[in-house]
N, C-alpha and C. Protein backbone atom coordinates (compact mmCIF):
# COMPACT_ATOMS: atom_id res chain seq x y z
N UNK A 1 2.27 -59.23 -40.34
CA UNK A 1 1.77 -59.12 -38.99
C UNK A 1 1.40 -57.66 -38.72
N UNK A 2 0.17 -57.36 -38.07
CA UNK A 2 -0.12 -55.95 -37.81
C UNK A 2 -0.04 -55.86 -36.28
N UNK A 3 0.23 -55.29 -35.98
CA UNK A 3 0.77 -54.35 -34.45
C UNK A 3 -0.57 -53.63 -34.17
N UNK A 4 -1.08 -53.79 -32.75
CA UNK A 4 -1.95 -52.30 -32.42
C UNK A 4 -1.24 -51.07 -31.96
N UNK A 5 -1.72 -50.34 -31.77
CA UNK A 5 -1.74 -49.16 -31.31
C UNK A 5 -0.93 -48.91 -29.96
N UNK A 6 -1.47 -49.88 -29.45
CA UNK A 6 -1.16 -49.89 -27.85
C UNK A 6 0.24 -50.79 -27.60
N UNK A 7 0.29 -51.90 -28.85
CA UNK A 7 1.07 -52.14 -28.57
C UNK A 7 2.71 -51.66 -29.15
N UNK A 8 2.09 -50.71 -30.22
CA UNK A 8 3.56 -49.93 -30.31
C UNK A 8 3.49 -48.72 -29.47
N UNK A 9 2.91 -48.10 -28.35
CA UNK A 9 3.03 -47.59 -27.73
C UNK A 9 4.09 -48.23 -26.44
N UNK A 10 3.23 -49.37 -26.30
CA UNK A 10 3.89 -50.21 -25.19
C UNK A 10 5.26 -50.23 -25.56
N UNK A 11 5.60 -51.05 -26.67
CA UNK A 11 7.13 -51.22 -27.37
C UNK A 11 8.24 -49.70 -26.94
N UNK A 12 7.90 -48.73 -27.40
CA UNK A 12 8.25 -47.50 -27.42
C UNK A 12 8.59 -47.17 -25.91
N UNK A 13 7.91 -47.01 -25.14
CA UNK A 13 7.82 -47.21 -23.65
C UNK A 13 8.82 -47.83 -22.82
N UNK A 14 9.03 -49.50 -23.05
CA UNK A 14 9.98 -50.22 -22.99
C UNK A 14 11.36 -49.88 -23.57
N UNK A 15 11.21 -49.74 -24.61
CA UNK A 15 12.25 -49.17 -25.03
C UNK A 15 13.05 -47.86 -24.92
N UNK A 16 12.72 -46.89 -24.49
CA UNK A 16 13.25 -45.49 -24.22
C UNK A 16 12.80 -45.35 -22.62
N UNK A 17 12.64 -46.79 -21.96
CA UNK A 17 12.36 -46.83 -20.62
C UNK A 17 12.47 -46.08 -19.41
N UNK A 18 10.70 -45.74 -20.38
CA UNK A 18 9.53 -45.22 -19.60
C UNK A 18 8.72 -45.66 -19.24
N UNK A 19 8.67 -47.02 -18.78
CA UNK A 19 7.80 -48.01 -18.33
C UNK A 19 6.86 -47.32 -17.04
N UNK A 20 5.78 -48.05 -17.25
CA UNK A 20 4.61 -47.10 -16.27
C UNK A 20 5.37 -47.37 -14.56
N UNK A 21 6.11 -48.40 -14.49
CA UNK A 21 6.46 -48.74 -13.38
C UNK A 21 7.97 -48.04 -12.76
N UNK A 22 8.36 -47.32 -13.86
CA UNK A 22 9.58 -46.30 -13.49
C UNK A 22 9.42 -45.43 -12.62
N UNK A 23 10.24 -45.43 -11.80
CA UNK A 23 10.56 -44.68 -10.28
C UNK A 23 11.69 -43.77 -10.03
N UNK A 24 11.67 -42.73 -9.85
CA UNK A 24 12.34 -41.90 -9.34
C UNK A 24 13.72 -42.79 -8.48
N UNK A 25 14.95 -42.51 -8.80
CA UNK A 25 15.95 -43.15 -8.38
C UNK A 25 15.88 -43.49 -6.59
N UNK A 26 15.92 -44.54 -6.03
CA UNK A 26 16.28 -44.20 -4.64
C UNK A 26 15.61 -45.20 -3.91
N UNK A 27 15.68 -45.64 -2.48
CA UNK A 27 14.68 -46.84 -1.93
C UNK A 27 13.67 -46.00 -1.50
N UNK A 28 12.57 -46.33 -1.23
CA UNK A 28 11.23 -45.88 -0.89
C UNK A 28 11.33 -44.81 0.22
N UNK A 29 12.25 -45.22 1.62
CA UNK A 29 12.48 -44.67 2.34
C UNK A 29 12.98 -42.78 1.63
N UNK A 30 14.68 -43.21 0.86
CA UNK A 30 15.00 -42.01 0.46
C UNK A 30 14.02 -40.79 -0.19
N UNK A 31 12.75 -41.71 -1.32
CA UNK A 31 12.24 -40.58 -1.71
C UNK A 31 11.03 -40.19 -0.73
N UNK A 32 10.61 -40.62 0.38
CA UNK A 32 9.98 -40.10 1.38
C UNK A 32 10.58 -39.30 1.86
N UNK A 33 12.00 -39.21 2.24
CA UNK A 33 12.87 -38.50 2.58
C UNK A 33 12.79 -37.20 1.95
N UNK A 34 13.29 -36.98 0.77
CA UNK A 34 12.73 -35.88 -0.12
C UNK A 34 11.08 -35.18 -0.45
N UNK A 35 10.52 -35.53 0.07
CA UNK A 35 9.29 -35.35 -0.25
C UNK A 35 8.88 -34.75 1.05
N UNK A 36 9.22 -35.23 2.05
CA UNK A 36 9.08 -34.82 3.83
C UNK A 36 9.00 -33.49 3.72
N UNK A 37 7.83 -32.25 4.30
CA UNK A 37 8.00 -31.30 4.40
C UNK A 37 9.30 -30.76 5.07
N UNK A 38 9.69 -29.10 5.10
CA UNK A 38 11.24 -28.91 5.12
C UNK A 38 11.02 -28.02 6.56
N UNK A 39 9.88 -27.78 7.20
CA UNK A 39 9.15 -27.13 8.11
C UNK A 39 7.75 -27.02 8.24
N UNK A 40 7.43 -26.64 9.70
CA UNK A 40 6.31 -26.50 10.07
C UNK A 40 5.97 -25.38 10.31
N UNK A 41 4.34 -25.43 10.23
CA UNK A 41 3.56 -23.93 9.83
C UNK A 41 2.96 -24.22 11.66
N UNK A 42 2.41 -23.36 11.91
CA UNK A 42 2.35 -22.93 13.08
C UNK A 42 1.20 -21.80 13.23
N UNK A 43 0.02 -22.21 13.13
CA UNK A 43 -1.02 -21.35 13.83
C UNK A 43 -1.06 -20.03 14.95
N UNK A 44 -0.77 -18.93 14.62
CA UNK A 44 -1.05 -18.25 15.64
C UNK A 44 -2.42 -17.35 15.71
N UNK A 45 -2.96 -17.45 17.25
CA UNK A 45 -3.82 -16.94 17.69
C UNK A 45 -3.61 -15.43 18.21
N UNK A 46 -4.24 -14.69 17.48
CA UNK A 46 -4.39 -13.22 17.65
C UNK A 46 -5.31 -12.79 18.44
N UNK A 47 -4.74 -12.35 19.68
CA UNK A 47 -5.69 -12.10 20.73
C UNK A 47 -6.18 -10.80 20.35
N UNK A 48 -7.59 -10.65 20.34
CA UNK A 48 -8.48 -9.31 20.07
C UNK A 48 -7.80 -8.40 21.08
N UNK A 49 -7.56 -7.13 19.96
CA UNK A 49 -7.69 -6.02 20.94
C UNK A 49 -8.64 -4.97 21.52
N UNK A 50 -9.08 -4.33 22.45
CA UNK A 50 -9.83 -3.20 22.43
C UNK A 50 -9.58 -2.52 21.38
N UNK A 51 -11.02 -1.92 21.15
CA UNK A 51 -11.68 -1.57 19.38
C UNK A 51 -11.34 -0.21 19.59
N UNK A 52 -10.92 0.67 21.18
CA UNK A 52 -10.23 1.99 21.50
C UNK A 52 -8.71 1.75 20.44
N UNK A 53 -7.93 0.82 21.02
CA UNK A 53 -6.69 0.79 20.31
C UNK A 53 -6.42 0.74 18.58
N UNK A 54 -7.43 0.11 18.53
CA UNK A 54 -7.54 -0.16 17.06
C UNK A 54 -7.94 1.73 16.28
N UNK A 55 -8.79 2.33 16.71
CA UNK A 55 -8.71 3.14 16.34
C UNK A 55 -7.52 4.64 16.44
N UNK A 56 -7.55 5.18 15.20
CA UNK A 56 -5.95 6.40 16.05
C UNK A 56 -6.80 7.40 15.44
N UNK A 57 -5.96 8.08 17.01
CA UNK A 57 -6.40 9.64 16.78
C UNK A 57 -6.45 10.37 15.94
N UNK A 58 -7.08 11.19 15.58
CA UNK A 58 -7.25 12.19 14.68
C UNK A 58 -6.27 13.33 14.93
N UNK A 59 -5.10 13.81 13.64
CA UNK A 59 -3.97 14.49 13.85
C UNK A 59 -4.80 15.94 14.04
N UNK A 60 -3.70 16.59 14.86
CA UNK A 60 -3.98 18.06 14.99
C UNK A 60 -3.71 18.88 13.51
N UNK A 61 -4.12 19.74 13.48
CA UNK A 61 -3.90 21.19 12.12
C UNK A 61 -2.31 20.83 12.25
N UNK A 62 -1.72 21.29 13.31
CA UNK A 62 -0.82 21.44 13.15
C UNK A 62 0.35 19.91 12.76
N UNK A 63 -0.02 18.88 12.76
CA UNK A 63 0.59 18.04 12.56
C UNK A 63 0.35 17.50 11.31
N UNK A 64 -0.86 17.41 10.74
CA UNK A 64 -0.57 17.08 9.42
C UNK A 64 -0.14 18.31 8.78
N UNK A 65 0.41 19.68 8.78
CA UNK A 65 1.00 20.44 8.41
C UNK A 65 2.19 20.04 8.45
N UNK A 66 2.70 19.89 9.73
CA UNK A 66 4.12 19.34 9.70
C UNK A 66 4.07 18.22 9.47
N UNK A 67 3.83 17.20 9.04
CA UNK A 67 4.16 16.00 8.37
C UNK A 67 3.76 15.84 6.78
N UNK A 68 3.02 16.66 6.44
CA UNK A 68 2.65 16.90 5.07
C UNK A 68 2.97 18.18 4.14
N UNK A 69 1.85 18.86 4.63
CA UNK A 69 1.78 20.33 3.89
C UNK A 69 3.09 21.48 4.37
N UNK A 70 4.18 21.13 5.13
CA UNK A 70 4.98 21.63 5.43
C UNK A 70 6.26 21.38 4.02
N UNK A 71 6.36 20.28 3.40
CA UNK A 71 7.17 19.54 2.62
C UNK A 71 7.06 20.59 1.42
N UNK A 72 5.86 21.34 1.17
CA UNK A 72 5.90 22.45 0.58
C UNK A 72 5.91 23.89 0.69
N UNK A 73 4.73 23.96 1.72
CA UNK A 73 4.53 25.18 1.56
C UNK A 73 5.62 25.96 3.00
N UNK A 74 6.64 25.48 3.50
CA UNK A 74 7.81 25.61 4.21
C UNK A 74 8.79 26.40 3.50
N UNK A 75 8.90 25.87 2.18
CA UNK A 75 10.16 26.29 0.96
C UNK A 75 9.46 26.96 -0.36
N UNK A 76 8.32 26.74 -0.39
CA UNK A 76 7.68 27.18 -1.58
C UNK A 76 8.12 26.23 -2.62
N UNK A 77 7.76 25.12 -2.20
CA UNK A 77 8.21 24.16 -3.75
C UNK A 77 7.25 24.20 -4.73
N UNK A 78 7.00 24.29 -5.75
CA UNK A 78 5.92 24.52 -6.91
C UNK A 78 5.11 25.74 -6.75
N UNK A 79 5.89 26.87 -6.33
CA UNK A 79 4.67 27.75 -6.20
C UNK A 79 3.65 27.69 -5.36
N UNK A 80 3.99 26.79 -3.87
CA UNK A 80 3.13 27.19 -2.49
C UNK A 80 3.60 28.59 -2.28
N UNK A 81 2.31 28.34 -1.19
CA UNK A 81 2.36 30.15 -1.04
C UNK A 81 3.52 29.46 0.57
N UNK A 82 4.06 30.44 1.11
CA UNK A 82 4.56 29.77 2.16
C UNK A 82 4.17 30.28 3.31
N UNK A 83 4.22 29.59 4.16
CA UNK A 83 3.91 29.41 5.64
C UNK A 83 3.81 30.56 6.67
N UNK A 84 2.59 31.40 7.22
CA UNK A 84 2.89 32.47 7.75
C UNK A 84 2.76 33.93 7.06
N UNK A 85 2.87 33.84 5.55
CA UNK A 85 3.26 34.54 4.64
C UNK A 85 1.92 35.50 4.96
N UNK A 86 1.69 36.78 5.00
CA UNK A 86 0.50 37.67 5.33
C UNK A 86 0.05 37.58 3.58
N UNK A 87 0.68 38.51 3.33
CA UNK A 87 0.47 38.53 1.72
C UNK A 87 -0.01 37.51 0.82
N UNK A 88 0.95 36.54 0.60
CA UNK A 88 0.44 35.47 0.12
C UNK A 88 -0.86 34.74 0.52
N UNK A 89 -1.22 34.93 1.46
CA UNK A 89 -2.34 33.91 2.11
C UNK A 89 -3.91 34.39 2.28
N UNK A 90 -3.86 36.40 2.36
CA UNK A 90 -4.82 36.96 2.57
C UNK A 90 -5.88 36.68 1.12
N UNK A 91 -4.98 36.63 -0.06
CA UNK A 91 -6.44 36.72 -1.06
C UNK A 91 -7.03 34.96 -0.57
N UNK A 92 -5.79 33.92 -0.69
CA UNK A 92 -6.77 33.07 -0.74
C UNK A 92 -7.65 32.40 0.48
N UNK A 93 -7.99 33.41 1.66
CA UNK A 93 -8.20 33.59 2.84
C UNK A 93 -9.49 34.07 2.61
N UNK A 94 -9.38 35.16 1.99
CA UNK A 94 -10.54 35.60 1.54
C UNK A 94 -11.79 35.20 0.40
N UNK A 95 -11.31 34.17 -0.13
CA UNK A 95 -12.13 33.26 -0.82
C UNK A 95 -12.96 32.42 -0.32
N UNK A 96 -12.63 32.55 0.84
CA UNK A 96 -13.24 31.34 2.23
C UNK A 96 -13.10 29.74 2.18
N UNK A 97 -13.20 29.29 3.48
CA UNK A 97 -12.99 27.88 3.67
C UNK A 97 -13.60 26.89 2.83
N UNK A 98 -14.68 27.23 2.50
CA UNK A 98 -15.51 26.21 1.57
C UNK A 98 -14.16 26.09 -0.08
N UNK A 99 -13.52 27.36 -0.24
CA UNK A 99 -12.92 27.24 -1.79
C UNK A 99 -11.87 26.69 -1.60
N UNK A 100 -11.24 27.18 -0.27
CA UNK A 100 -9.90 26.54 0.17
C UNK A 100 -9.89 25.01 0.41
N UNK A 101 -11.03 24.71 0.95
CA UNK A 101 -11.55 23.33 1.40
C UNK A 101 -11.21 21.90 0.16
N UNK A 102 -12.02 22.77 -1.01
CA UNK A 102 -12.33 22.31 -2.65
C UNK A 102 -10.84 22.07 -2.94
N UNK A 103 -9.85 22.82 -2.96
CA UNK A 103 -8.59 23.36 -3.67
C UNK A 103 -7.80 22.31 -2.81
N UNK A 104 -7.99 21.89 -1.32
CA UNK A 104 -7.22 20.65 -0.09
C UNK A 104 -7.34 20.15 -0.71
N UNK A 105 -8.45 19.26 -0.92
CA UNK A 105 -9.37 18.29 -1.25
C UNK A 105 -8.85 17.94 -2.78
N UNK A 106 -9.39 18.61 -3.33
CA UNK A 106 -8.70 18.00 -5.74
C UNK A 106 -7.44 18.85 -5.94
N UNK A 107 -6.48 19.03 -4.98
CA UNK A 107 -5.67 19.78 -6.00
C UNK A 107 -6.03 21.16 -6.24
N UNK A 108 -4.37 21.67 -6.36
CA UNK A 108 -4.97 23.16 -7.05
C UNK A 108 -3.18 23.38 -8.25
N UNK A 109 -3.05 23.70 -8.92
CA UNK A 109 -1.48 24.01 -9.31
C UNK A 109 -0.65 22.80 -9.24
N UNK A 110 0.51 22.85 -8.58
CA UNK A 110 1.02 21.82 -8.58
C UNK A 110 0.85 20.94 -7.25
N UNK A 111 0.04 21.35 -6.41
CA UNK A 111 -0.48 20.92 -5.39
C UNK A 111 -1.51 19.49 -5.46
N UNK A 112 -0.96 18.73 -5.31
CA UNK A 112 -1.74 17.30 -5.25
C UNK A 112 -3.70 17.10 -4.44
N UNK A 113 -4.28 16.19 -4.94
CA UNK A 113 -4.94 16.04 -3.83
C UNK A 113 -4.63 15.67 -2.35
N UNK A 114 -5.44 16.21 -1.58
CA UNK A 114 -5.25 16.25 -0.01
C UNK A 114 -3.71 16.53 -0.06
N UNK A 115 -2.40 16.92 -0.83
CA UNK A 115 -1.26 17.80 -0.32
C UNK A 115 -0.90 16.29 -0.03
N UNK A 116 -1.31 15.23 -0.67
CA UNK A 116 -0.35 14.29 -0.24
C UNK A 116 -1.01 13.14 0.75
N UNK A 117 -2.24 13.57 1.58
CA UNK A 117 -2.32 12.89 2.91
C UNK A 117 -3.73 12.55 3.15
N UNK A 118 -3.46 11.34 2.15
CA UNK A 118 -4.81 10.42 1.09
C UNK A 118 -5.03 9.54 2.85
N UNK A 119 -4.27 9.51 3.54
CA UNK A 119 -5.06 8.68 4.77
C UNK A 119 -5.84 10.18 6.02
N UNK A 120 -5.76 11.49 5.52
CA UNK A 120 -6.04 12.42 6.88
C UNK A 120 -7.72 12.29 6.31
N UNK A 121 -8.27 12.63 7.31
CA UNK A 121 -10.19 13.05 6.83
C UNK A 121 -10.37 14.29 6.31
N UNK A 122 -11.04 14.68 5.96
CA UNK A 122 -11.07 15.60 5.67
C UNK A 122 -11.55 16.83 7.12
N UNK A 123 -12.05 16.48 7.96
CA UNK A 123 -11.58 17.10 9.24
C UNK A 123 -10.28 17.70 9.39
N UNK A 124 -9.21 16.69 9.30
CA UNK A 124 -8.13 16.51 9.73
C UNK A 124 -7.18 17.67 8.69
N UNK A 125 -7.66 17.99 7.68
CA UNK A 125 -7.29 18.68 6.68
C UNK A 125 -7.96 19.83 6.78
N UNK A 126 -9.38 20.37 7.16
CA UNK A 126 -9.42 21.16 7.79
C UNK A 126 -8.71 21.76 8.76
N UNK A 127 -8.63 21.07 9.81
CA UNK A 127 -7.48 21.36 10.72
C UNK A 127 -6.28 22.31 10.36
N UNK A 128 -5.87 21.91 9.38
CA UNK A 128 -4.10 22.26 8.80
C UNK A 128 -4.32 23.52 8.27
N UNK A 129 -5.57 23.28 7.14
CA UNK A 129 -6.26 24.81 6.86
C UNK A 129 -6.16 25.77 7.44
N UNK A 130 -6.89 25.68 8.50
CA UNK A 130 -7.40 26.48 9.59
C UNK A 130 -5.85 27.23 10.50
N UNK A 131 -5.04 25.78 10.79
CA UNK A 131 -3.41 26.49 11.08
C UNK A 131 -2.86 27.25 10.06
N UNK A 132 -2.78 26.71 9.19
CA UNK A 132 -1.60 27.63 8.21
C UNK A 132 -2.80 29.52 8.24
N UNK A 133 -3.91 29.29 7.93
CA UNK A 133 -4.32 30.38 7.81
C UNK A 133 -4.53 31.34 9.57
N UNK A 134 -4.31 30.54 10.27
CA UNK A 134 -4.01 31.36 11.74
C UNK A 134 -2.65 31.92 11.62
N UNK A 135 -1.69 31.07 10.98
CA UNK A 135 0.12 31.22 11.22
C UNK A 135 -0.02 32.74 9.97
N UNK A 136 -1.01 32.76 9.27
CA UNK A 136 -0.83 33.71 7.98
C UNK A 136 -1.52 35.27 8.72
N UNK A 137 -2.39 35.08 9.99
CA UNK A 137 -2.83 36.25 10.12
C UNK A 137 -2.16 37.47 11.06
């Protein structure tokens, strides 16, 4: 006698019963039960704000100094020049804003780009420039 394919599949099936009609243990109800989401999601509506609020001010010189460029050049960590310093500040004062600008901007020594403060504009980094080299004169 030869057997098909399907039907020693079938056999096999039955036997290590895995029948196509095998069900997850439980009455219909229970595995609805399990299956029932475990919470609800909940839409919220975001009321627009004025496009004033949404935007923020642009920090003063002096504040992204103190929230940034202070973290160094306060203590002289890596060889900042420090804060106020006449000496230290006149040569690179005298190189002018455009070099000082370059040096904010990519780094100079161990000095990072923008000193850290990858969200200020470059306005805004002007700004700080412009303080530390007032606090230096």
């Amino acid at each position: 006698m030869r057997l098909s394919f399907s039907t020693v599949i079938l056999t096999a099936l039955v036997f290590f019963g895995l029948t196509a009609s095998a069900v997850p243990p439980g009455t219909d109800d229970e595995i609805s039960a399990r299956l029932a989401p475990h919470g609800n999601l909940s839409r919220v509506v975001a009321t627009a704000m004025p496009s004033e609020a949404l935007v923020k001010a642009p920090l003063s010189g002096e504040e992204v100094y103190g929230q940034y460029c202070s973290v160094c050049h306060a203590n002289g960590v890596g060889g900042a020049p420090l804060f106020a310093d006449t000496d230290a500040w006149a040569p690179r004062a005298a190189k002018g804003m455009e070099v000082l600008m370059a040096s904010t901007l990519n780094g100079i020594g161990a000095m990072p780009a923008k000193g850290t403060c990858m969200s200020c504009s470059d306005d805004e980094l002007a700004g700080a420039v412009t303080y530390i080299l007032d606090a230096a004169r």
